[in-house]
C-alpha atoms as a PDB file:
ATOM      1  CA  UNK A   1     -20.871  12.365   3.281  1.00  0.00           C
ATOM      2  CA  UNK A   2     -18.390  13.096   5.920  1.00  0.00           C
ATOM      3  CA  UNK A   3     -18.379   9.593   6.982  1.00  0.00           C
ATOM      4  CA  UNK A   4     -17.291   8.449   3.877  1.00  0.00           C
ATOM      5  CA  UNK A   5     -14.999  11.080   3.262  1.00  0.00           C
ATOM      6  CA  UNK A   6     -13.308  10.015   6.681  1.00  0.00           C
ATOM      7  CA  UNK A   7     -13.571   6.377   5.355  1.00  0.00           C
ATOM      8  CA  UNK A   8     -11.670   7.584   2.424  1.00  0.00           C
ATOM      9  CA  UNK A   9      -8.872   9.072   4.346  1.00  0.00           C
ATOM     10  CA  UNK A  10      -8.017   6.211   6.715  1.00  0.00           C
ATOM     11  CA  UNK A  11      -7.857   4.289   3.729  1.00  0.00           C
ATOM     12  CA  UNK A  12      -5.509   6.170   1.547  1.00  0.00           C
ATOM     13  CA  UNK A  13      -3.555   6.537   5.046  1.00  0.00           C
ATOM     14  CA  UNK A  14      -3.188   2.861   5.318  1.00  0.00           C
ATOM     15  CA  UNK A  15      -2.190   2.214   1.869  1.00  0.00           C
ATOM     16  CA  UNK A  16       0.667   4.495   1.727  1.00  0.00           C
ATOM     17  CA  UNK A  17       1.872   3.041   5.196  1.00  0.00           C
ATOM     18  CA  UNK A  18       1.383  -0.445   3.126  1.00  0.00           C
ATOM     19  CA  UNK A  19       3.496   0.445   0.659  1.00  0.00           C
ATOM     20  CA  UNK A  20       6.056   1.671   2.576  1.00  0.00           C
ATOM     21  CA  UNK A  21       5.981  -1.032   4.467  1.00  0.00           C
ATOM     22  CA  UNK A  22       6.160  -3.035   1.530  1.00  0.00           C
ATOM     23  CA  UNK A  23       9.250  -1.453   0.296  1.00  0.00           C
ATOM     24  CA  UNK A  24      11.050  -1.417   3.453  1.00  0.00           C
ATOM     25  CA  UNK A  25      10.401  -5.385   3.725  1.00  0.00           C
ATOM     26  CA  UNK A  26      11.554  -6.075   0.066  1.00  0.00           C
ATOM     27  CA  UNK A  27      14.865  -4.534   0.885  1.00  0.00           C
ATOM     28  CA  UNK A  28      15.474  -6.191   4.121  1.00  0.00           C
ATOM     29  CA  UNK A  29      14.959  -9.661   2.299  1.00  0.00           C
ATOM     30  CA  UNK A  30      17.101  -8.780  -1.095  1.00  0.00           C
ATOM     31  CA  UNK A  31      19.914  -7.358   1.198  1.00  0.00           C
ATOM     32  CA  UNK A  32      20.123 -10.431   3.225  1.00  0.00           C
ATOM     33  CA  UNK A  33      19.609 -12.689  -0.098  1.00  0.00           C
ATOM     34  CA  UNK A  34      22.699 -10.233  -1.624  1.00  0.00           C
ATOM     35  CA  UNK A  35      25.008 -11.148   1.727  1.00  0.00           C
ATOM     36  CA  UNK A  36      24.276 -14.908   1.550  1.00  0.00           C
ATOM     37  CA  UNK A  37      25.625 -14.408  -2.356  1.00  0.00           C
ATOM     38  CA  UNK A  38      28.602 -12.860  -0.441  1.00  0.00           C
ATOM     39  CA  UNK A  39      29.340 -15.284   1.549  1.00  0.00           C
ATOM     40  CA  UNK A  40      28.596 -12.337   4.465  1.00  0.00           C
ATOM     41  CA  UNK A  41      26.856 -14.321   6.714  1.00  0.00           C
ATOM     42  CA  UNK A  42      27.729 -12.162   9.557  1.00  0.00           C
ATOM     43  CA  UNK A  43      25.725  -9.486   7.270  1.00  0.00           C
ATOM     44  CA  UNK A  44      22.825 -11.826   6.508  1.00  0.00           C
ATOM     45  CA  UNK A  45      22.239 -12.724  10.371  1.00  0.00           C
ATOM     46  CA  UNK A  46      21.980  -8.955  11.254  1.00  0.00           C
ATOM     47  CA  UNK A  47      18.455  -8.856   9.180  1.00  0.00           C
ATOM     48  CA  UNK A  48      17.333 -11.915  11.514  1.00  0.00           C
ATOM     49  CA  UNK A  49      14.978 -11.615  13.893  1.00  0.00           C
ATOM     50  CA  UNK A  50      15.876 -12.103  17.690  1.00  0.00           C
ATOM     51  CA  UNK A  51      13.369 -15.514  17.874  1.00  0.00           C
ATOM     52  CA  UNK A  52      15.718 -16.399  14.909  1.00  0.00           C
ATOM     53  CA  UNK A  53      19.283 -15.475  16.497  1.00  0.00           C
ATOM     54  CA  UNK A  54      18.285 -16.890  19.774  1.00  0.00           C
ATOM     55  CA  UNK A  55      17.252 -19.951  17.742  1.00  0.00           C
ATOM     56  CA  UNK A  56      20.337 -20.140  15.909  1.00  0.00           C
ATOM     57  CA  UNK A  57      22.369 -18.107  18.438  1.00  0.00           C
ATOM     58  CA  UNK A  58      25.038 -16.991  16.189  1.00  0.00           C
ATOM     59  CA  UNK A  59      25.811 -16.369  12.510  1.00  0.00           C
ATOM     60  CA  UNK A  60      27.856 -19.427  11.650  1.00  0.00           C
ATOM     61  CA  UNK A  61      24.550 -21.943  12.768  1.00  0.00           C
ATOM     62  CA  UNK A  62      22.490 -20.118  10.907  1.00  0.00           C
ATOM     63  CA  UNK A  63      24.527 -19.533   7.955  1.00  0.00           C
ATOM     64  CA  UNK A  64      25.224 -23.087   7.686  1.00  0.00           C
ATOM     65  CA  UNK A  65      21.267 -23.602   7.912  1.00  0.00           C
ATOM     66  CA  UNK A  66      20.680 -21.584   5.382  1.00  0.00           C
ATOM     67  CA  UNK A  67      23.604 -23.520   3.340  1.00  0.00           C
ATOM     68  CA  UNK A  68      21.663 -27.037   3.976  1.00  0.00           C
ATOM     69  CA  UNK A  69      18.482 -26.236   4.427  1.00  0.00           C
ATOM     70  CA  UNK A  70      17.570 -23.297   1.818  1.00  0.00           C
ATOM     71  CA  UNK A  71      20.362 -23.638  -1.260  1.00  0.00           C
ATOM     72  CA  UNK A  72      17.859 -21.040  -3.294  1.00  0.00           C
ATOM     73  CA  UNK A  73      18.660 -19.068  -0.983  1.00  0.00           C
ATOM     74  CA  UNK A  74      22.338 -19.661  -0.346  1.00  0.00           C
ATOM     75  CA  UNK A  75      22.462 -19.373  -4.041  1.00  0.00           C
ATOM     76  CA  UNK A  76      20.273 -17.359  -5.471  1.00  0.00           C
ATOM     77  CA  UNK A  77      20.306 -16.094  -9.170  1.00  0.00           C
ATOM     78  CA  UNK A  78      17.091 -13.925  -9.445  1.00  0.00           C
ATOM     79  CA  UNK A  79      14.563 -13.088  -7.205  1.00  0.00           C
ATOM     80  CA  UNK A  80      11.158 -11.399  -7.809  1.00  0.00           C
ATOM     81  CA  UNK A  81       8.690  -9.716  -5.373  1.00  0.00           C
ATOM     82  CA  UNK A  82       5.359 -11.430  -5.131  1.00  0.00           C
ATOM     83  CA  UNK A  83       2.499 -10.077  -2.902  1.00  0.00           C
ATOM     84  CA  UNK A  84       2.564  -8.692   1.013  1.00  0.00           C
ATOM     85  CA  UNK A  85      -0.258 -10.184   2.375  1.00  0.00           C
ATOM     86  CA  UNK A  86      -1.428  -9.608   6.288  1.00  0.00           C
ATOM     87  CA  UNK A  87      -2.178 -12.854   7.700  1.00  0.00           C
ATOM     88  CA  UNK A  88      -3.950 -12.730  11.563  1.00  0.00           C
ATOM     89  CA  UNK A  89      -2.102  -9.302  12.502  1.00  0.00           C
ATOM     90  CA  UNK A  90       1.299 -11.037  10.532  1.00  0.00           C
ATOM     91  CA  UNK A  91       2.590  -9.412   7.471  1.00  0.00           C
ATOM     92  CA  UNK A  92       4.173 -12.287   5.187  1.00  0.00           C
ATOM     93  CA  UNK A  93       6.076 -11.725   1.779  1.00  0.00           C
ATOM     94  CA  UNK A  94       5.906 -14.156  -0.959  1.00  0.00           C
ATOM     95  CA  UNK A  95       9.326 -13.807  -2.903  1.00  0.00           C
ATOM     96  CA  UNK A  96       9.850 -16.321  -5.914  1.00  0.00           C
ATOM     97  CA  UNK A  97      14.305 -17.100  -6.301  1.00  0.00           C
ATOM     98  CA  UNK A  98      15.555 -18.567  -9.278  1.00  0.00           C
ATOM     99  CA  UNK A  99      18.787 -20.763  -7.865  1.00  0.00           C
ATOM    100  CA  UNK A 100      22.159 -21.002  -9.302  1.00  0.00           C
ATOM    101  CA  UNK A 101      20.775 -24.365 -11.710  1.00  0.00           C
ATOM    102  CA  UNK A 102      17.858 -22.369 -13.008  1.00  0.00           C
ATOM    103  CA  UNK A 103      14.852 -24.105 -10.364  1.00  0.00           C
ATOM    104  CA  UNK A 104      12.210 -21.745  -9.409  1.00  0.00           C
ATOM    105  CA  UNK A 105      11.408 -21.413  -5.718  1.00  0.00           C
ATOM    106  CA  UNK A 106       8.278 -19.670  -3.966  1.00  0.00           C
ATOM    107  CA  UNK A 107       9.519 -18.527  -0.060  1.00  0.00           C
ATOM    108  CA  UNK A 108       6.796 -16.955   2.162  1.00  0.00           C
ATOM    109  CA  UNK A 109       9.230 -14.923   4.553  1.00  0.00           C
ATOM    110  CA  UNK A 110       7.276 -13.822   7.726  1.00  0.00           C
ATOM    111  CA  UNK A 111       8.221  -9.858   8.817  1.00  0.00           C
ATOM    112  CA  UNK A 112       8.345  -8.231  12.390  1.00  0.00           C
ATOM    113  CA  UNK A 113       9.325  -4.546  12.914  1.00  0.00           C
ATOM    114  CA  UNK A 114      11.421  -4.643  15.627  1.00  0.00           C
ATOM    115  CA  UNK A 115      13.123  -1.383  17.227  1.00  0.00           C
ATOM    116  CA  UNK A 116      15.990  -2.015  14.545  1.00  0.00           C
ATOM    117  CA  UNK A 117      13.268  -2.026  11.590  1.00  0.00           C
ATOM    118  CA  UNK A 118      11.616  -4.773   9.887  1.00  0.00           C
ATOM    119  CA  UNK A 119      12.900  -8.327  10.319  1.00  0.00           C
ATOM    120  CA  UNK A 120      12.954 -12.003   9.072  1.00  0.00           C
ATOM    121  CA  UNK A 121      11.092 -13.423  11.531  1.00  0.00           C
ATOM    122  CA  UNK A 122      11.005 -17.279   9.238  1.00  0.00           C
ATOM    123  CA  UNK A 123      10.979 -18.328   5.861  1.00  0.00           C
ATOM    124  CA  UNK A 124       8.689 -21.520   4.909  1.00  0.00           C
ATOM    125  CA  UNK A 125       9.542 -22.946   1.384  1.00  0.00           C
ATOM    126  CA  UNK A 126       5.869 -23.077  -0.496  1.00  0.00           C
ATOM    127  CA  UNK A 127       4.680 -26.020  -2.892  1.00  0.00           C
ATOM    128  CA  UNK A 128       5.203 -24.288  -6.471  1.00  0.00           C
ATOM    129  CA  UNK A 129       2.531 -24.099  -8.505  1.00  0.00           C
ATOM    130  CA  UNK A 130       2.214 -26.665 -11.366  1.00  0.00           C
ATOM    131  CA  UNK A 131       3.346 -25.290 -15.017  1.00  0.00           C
ATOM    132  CA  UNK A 132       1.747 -27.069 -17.733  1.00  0.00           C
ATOM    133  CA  UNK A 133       2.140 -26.018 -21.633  1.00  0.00           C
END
């Protein structure tokens, strides 16, 4: 009985760290998706990670990645929280953006907590899933 009991409250412990977690990480990514709408790129960059600055090493590359390589994101009209998932010891965010011509978009942004807080480590652009009436 106690075992379970300690089961119990390890569990409920890591749940409420999840969704903290969770919420922490959805406002990270809509506060950098709110300065690309901006225009703040300086803003956006400061939610990168530092694999992603030193890749891009300072905000104008990166905002004019962003620009060529991720217009959803650039422009995005509406954006909607999918699931957290914790892939091999990584915790990824699936995050579906409606962009400025009405195309849906799934993005799977990979998260690091850094000393600074929780970070966009990289963003892959996911096959959407087929919609058939």
């Amino acid at each position: 009985m106690r075992i379970a009991k300690l089961i119990l409250v390890f569990w409920l412990a890591a749940t409420s760290a999840f969704a903290q977690d969770s919420d922490a990480i959805e406002g990270v990514i809509g506060s950098q998706l709110e300065a690309f709408n901006n225009r703040d790129v300086s803003e956006a960059w400061q939610y990168a990670s530092p694999n992603i600055k030193r890749l891009f090493g300072n905000p104008g590359s990166f905002g004019m990645m962003v620009q060529q390589g991720y217009p959803m994101v650039w422009d995005n009209a509406d954006v909607r929280f999918l699931e957290l998932r914790d892939i091999a010891g990584n915790l990824w965010q699936k995050v579906m953006v409606r962009d400025a011509q009405g195309g849906l978009h799934i993005l799977d942004y990979q998260m690091i907590e850094t000393s600074d807080g929780w970070q966009i480590n990289g963003v892959q652009l996911l096959a959407a899933p087929d919609v058939g009436a």
